[in-house]
N, C-alpha and C. Protein backbone atom coordinates (compact mmCIF):
# COMPACT_ATOMS: atom_id res chain seq x y z
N UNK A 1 0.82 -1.19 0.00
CA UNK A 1 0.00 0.00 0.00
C UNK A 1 0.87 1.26 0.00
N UNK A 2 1.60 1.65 0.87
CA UNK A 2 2.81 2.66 1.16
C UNK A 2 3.46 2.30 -0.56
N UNK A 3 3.93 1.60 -1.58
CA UNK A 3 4.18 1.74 -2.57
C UNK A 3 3.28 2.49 -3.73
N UNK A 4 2.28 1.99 -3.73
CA UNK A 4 1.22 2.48 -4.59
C UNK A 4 1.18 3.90 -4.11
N UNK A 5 0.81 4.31 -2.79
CA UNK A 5 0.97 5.95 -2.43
C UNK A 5 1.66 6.82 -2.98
N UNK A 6 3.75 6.22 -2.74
CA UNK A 6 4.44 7.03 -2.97
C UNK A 6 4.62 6.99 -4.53
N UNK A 7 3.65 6.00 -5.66
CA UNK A 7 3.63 5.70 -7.11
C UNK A 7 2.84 6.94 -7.57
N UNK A 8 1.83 6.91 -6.41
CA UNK A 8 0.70 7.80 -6.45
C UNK A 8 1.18 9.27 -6.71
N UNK A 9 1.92 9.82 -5.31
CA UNK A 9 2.44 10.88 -5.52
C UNK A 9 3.40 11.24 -6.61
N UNK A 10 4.08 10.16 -6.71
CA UNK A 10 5.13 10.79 -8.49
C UNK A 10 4.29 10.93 -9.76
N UNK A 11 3.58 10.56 -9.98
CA UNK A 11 2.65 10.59 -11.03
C UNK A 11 1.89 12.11 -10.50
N UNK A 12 1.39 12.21 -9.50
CA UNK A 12 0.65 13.77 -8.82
C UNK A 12 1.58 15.05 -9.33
N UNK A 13 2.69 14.19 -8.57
CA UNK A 13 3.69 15.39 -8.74
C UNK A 13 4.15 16.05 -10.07
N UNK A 14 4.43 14.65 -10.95
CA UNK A 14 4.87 15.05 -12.28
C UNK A 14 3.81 16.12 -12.98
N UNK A 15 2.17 15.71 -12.85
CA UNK A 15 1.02 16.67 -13.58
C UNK A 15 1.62 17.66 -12.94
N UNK A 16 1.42 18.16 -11.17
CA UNK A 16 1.65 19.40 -10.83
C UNK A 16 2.90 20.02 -10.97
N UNK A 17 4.03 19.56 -10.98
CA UNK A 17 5.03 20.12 -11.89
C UNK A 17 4.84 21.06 -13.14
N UNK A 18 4.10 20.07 -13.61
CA UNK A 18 3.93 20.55 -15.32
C UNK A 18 3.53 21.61 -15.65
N UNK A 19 1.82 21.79 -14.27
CA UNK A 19 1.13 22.77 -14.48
C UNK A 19 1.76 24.14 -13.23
N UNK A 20 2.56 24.01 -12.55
CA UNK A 20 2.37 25.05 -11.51
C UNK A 20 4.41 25.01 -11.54
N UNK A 21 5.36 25.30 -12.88
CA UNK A 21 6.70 25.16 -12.73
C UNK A 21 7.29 26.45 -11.97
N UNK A 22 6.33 27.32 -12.86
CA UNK A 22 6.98 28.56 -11.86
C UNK A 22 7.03 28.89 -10.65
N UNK A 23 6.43 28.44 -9.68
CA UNK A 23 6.05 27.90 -7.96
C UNK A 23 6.67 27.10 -7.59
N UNK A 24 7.93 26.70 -6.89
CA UNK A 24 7.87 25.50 -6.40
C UNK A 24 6.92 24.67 -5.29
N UNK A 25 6.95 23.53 -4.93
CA UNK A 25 6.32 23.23 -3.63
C UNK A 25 7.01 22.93 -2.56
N UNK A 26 6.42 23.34 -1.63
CA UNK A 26 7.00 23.81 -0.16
C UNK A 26 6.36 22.84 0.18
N UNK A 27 5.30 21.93 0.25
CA UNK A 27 4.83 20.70 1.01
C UNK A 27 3.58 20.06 0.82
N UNK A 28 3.76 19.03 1.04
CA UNK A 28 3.10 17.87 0.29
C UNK A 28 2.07 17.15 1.34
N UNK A 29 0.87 16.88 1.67
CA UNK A 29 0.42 16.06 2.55
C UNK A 29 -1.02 15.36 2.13
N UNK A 30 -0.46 13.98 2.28
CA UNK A 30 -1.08 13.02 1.46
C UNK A 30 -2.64 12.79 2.31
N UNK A 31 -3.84 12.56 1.74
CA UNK A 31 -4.92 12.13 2.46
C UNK A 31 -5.30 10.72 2.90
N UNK A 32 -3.90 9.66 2.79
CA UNK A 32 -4.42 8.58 3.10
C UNK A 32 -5.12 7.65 2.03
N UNK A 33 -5.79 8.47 0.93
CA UNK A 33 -6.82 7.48 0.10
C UNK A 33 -6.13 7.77 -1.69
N UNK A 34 -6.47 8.40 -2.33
CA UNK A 34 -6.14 8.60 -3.75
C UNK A 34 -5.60 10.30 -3.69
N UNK A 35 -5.43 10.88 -2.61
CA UNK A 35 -5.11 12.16 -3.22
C UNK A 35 -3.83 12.58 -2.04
N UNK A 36 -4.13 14.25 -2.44
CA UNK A 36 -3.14 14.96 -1.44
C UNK A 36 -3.44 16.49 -1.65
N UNK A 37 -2.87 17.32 -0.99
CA UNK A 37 -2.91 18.42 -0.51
C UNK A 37 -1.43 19.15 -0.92
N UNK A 38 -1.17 20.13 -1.98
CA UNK A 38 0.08 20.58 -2.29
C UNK A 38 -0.01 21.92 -2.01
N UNK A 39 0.72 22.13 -1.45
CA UNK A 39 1.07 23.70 -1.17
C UNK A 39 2.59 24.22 -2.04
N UNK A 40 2.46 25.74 -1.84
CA UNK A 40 3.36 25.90 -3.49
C UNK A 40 4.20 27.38 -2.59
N UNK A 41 5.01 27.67 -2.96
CA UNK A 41 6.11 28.95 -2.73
C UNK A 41 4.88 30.01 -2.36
N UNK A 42 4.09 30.43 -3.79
CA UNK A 42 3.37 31.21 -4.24
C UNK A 42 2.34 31.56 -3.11
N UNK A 43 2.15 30.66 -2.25
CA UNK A 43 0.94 30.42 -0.94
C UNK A 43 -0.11 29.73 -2.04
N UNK A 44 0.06 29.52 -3.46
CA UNK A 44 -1.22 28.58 -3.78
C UNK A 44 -1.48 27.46 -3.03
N UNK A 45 -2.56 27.00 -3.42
CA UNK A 45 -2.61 25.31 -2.89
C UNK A 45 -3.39 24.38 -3.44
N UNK A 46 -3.09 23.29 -4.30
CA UNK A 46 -4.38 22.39 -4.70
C UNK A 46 -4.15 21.19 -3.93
N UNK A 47 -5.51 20.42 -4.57
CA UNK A 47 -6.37 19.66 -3.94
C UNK A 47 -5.73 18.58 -5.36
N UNK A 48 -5.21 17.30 -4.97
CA UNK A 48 -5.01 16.45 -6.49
C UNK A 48 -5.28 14.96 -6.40
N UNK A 49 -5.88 14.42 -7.04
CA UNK A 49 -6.53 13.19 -6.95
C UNK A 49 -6.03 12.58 -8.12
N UNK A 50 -5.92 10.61 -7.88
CA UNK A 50 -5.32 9.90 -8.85
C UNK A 50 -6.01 8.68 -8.80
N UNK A 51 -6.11 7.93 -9.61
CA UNK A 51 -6.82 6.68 -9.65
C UNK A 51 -6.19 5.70 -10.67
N UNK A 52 -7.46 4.56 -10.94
CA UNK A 52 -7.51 3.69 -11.81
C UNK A 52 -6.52 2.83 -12.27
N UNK A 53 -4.99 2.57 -11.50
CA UNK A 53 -4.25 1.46 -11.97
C UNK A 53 -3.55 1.19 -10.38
N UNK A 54 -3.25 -0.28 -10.75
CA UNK A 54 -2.48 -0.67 -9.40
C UNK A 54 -0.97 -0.06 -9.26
N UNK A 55 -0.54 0.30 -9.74
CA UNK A 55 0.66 0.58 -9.34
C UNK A 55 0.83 2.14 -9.71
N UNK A 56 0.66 2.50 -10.95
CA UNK A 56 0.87 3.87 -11.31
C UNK A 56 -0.53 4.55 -11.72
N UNK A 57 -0.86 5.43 -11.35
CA UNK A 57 -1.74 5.75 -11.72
C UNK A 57 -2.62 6.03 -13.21
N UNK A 58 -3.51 5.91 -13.61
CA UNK A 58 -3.98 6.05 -15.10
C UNK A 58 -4.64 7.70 -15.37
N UNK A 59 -4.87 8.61 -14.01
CA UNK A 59 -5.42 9.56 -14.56
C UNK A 59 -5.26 10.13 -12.78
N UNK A 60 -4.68 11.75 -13.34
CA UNK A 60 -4.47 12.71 -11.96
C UNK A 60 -5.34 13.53 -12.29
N UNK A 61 -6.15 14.40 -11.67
CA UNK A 61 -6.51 15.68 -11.30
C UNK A 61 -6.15 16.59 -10.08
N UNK A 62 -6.09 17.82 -10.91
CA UNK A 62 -6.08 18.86 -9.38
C UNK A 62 -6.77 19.83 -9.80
N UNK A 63 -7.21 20.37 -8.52
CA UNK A 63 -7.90 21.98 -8.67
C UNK A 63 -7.63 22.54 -7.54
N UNK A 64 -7.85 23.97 -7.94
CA UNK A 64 -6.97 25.11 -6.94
C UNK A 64 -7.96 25.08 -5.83
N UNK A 65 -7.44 25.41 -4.77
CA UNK A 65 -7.89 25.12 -3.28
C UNK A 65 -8.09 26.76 -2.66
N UNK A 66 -6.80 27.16 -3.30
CA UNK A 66 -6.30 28.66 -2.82
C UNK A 66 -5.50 29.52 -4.20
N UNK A 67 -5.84 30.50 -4.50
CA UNK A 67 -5.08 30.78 -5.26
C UNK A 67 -3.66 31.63 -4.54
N UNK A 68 -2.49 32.22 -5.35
CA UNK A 68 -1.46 32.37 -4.65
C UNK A 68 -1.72 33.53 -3.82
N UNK A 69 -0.43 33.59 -3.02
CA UNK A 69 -0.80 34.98 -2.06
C UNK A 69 0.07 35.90 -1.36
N UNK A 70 1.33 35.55 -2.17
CA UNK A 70 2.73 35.69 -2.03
C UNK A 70 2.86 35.37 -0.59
N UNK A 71 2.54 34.49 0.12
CA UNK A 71 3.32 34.22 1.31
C UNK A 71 3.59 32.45 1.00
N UNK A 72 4.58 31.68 1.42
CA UNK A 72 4.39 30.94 1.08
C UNK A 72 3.83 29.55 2.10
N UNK A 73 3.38 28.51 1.48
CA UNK A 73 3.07 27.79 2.40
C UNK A 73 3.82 26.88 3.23
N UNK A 74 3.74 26.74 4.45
CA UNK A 74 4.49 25.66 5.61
C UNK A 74 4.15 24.38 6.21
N UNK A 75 3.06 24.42 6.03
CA UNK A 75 2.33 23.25 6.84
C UNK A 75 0.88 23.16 6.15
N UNK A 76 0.84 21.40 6.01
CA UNK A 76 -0.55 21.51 5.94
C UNK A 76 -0.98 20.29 6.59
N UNK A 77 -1.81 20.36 7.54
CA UNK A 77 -2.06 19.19 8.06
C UNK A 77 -3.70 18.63 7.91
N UNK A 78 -3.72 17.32 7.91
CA UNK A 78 -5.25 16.57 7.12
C UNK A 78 -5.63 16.13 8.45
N UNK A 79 -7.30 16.05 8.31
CA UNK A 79 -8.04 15.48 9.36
C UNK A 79 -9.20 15.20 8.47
N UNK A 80 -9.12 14.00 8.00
CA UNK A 80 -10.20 13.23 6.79
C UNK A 80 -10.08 13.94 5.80
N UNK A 81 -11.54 14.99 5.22
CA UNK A 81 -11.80 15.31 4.07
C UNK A 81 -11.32 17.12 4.63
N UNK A 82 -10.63 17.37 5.95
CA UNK A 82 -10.80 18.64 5.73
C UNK A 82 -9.16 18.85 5.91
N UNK A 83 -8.16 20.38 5.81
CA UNK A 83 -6.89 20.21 5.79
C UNK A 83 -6.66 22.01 6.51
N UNK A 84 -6.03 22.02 7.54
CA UNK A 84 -5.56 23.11 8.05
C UNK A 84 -3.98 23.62 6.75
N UNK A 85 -4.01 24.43 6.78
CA UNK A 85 -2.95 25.29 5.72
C UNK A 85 -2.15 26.71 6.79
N UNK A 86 -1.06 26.04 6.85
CA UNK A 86 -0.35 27.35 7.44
C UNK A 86 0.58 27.82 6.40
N UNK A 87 1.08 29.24 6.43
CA UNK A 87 1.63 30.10 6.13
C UNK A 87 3.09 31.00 6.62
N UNK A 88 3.96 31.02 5.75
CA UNK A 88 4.84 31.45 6.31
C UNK A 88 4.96 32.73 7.28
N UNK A 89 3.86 33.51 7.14
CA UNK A 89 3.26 35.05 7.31
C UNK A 89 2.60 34.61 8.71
N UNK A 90 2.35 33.59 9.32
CA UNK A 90 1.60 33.29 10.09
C UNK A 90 0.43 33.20 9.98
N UNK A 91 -0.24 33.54 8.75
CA UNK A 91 -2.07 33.20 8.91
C UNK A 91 -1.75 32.13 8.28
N UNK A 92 -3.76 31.49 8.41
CA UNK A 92 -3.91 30.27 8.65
C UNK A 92 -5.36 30.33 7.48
N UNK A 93 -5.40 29.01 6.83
CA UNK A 93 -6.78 28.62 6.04
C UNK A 93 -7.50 27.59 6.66
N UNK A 94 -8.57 26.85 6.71
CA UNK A 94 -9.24 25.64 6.79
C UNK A 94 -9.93 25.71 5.13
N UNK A 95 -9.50 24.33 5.22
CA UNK A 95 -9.93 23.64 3.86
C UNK A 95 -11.27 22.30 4.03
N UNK A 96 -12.46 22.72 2.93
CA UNK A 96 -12.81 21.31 2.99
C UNK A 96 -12.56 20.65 1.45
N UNK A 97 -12.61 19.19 1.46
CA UNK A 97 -12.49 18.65 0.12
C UNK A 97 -14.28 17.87 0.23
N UNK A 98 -14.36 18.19 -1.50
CA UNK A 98 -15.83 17.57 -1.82
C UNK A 98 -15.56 16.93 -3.41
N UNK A 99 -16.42 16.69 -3.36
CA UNK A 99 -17.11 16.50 -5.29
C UNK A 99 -16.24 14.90 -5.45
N UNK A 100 -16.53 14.79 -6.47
CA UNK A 100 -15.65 13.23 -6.76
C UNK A 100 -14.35 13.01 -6.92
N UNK A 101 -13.62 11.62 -6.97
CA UNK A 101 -12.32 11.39 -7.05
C UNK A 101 -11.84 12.46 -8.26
N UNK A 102 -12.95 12.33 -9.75
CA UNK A 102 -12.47 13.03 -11.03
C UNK A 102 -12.71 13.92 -10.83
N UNK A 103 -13.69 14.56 -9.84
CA UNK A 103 -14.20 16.35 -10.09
C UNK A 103 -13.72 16.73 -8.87
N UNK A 104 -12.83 16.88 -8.45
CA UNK A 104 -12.76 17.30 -6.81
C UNK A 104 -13.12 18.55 -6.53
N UNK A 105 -13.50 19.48 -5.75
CA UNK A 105 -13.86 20.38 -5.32
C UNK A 105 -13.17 20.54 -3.66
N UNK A 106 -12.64 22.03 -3.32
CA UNK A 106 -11.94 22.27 -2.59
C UNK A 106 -12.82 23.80 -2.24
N UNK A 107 -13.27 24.07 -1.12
CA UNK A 107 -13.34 25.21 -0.14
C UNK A 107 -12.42 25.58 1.12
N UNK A 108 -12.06 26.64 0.71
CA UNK A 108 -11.11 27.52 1.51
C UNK A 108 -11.55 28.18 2.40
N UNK A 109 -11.69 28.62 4.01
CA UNK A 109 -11.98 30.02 4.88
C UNK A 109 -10.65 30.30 5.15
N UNK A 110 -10.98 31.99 5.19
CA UNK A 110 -9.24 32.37 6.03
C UNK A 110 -9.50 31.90 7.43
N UNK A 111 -8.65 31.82 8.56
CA UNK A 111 -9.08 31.65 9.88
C UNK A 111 -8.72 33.24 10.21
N UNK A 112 -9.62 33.87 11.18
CA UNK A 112 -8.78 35.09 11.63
C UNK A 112 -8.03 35.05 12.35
N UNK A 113 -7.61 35.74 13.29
CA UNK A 113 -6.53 35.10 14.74
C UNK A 113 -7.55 36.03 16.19
C-alpha cells in the first residue's frame, strides 16, 4: 500500500510540476486514500486526486484550493476530508475537500486570529 501511495504521488507530482513550474512546492500532505494536498512557494494550494491502476496511476486531477498569495506555504495538516494550511506570514486557512475522485472540489476560509 505505502508503494502504490508514494507511485501515487510521483505521477501527482509530475502533472503538478507541469502545471504550476513557476512555484515550487514547499509541502506535500497526502490524504491517506487517492489524493493529497500541495502547497506551493506562491501560498497557492491544490487539492489532487489519482486513480484507476495498481501501481501507477492512469489519470491525476487537481484543482486550486487557494489561489497564490505571495506568502508561502508551511504546513498543511489533514483530518479526513478537511486540511488546516499554514503560512509562512503566520495566517492560517481551513480547507474542505468535496465532489468526486475526477471532479474534486476544494473550499477555503481564512481563519482570523
Amino acid at each position: 500500500m505505502k508503494k502504490q501511495i508514494g507511485l501515487f504521488l510521483l505521477g501527482v507530482l509530475s502533472l503538478v510540476g507541469l502545471v504550476s513550474a513557476a512555484s515550487g512546492i514547499t509541502v506535500i500532505s497526502n490524504n491517506n486514500t487517492n489524493g493529497a494536498w500541495v502547497g506551493y512557494q506562491d501560498g497557492s494550494v491544490r487539492l489532487c486526486n489519482g486513480g484507476g491502476g495498481t501501481a501507477v496511476p492512469f489519470w491525476t486531477v487537481c484543482t486550486t484550493a487557494i489561489e497564490a498569495r505571495g506568502s508561502a506555504v508551511t504546513d498543511i495538516s489533514i483530518n479526513g476530508q478537511r486540511a488546516w494550511v499554514g503560512y509562512a506570514d503566520g495566517q492560517m486557512h481551513y480547507c474542505k475537500e468535496s465532489g468526486s475522485d475526477q471532479r474534486p472540489v476544494a473550499e477555503c476560509i481564512e481563519v482570523k486570529p
